[in-house]
C-alpha atoms as a PDB file:
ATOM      1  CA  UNK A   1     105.242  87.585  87.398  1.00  0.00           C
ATOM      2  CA  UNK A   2     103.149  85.394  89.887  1.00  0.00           C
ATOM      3  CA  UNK A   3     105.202  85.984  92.658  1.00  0.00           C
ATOM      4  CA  UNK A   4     104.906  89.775  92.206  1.00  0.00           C
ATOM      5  CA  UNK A   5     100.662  89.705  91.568  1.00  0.00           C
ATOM      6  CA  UNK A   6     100.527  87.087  94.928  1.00  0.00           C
ATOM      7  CA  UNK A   7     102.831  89.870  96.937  1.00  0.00           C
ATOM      8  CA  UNK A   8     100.949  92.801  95.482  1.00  0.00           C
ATOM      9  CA  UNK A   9      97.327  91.805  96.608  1.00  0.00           C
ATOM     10  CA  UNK A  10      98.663  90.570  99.891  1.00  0.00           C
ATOM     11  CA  UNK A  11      99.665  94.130 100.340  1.00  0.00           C
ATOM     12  CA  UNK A  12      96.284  95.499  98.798  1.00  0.00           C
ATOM     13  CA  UNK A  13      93.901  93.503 100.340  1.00  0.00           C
ATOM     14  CA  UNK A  14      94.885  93.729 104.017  1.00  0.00           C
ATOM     15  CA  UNK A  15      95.009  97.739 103.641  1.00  0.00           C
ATOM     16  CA  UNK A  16      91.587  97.703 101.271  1.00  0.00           C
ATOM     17  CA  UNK A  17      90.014  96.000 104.390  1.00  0.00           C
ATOM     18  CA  UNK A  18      91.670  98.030 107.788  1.00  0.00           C
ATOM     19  CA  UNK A  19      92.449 101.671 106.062  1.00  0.00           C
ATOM     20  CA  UNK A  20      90.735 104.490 107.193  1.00  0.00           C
ATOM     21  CA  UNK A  21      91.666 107.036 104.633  1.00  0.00           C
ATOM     22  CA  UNK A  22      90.768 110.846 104.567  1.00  0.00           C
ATOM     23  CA  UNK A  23      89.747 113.155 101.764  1.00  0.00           C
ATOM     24  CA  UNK A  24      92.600 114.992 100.102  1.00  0.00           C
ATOM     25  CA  UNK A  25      92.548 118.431  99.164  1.00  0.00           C
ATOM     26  CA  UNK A  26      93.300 120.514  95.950  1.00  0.00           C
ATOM     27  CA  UNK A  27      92.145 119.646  92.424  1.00  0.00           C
ATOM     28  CA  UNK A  28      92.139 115.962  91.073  1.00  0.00           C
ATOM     29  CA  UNK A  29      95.015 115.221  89.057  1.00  0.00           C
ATOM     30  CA  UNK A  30      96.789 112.685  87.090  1.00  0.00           C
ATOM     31  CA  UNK A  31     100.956 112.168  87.377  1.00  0.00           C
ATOM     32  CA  UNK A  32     102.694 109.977  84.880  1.00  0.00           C
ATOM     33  CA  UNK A  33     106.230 109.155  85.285  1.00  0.00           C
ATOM     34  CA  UNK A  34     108.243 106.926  82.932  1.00  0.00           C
ATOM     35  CA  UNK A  35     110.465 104.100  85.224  1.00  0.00           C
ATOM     36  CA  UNK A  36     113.259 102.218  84.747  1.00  0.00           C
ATOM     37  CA  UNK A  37     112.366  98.088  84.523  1.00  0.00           C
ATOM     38  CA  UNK A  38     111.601  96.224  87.465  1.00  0.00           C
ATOM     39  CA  UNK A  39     111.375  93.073  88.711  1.00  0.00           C
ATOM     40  CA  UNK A  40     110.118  93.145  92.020  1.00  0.00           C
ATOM     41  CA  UNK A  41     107.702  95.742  94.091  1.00  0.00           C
ATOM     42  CA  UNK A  42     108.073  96.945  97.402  1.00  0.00           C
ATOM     43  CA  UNK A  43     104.757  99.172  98.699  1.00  0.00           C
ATOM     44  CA  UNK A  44     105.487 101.660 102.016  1.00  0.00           C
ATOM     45  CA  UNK A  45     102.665 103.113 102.088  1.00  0.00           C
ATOM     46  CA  UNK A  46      99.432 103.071 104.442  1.00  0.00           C
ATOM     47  CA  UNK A  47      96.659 104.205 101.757  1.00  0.00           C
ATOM     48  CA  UNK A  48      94.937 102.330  98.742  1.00  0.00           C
ATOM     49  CA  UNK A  49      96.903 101.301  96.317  1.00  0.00           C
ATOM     50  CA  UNK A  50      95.653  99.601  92.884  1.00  0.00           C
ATOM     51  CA  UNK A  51      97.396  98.141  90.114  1.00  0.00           C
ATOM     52  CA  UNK A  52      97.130  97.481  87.141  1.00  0.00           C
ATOM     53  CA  UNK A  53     100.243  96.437  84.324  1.00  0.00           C
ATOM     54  CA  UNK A  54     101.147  98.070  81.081  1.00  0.00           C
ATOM     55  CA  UNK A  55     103.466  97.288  78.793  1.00  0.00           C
ATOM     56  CA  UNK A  56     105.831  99.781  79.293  1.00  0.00           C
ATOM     57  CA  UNK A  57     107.548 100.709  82.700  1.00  0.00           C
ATOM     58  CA  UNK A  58     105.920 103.545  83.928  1.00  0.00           C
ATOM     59  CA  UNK A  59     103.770 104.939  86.448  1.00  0.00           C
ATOM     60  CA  UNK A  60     100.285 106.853  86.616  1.00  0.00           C
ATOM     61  CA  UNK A  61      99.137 108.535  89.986  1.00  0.00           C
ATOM     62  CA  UNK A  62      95.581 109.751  90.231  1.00  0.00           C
ATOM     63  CA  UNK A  63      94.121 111.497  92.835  1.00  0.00           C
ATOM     64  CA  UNK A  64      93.841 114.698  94.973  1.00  0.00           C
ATOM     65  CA  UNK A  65      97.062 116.747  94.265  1.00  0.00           C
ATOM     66  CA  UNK A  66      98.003 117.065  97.702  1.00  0.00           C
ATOM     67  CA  UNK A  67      98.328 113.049  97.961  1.00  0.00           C
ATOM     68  CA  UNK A  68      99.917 112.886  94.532  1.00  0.00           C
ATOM     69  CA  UNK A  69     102.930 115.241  95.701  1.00  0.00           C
ATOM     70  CA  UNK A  70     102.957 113.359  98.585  1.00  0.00           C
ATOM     71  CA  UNK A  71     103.847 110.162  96.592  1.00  0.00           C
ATOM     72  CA  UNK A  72     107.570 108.742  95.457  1.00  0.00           C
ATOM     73  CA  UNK A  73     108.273 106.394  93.416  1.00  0.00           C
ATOM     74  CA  UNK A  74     112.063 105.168  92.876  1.00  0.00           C
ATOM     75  CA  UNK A  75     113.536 102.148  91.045  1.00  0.00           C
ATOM     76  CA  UNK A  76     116.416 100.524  92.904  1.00  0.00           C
ATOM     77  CA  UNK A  77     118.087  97.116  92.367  1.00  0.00           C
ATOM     78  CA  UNK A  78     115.581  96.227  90.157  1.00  0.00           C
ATOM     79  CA  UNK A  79     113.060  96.831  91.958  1.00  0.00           C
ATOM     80  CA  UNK A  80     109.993  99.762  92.435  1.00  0.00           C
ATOM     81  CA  UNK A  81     109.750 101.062  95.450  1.00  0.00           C
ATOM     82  CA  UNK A  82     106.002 103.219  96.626  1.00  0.00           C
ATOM     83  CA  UNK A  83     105.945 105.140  99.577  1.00  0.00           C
ATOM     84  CA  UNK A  84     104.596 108.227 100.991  1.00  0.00           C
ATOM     85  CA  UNK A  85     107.135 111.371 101.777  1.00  0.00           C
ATOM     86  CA  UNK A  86     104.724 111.728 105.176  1.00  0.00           C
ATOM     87  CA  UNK A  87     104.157 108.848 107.748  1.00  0.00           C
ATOM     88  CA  UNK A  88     101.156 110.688 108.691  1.00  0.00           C
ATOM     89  CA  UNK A  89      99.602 111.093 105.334  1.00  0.00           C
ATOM     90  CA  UNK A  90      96.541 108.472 104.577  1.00  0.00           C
ATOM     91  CA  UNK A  91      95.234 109.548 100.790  1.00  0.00           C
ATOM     92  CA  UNK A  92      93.382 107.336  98.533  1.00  0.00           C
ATOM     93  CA  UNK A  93      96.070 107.343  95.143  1.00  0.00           C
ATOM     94  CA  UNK A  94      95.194 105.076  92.553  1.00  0.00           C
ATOM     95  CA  UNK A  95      98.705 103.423  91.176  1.00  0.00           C
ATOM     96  CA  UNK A  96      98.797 102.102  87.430  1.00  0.00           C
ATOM     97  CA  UNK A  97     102.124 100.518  86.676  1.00  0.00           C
END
C-alpha cells in the first residue's frame, strides 16, 4: 500500500506543478463505476488527477462531462489502469478510488 501512495504522488505532483489544463465543456457531472480489485496503478494521462481510497474497489469521476467521457478506466493483471481516450485532451477530472 506504500509503494502504490509513493508511485501515485510521484505521478500527481510532477503534473500538479507543469499542467496547463483547459476548461471543459458541458454540465458538471459525477461517474461512478464499480472495479474489479487491484493491486497496483498505472496513470496515462496528462491532466490532474487526485486520489483518494475507499473501501470498496470502485471509481468516482467528477468533472466537466466532456472530460469525464473522455476518461477509461480498465482493470488488468491486477492492476488499474487511467488514461484518456484523446492524447490531445488536457481536462481537470478529479479521480476517487
Amino acid at each position: 500500500m506504500k509503494k502504490l501512495a509513493l508511485l501515485i504522488l510521484a505521478i500527481i505532483i510532477p503534473l500538479t506543478i507543469f499542467g496547463n489544463p483547459i476548461t471543459g465543456e458541458d454540465e458538471l457531472i459525477i461517474k461512478k463505476e464499480n472495479l474489479d480489485n487491484f493491486q497496483d496503478m498505472i496513470v496515462h494521462y496528462s491532466g490532474d488527477v487526485k486520489v483518494q481510497f475507499a473501501e470498496k474497489p470502485s471509481i468516482t469521476l467528477i468533472g466537466y462531462k466532456n472530460c469525464v467521457d473522455n476518461m477509461e478506466a480498465t482493470v488488468s493483471s491486477n492492476t488499474l489502469n487511467l488514461r484518456s481516450k484523446s492524447d490531445t485532451n488536457n481536462c481537470i477530472v478529479e479521480v476517487i478510488i
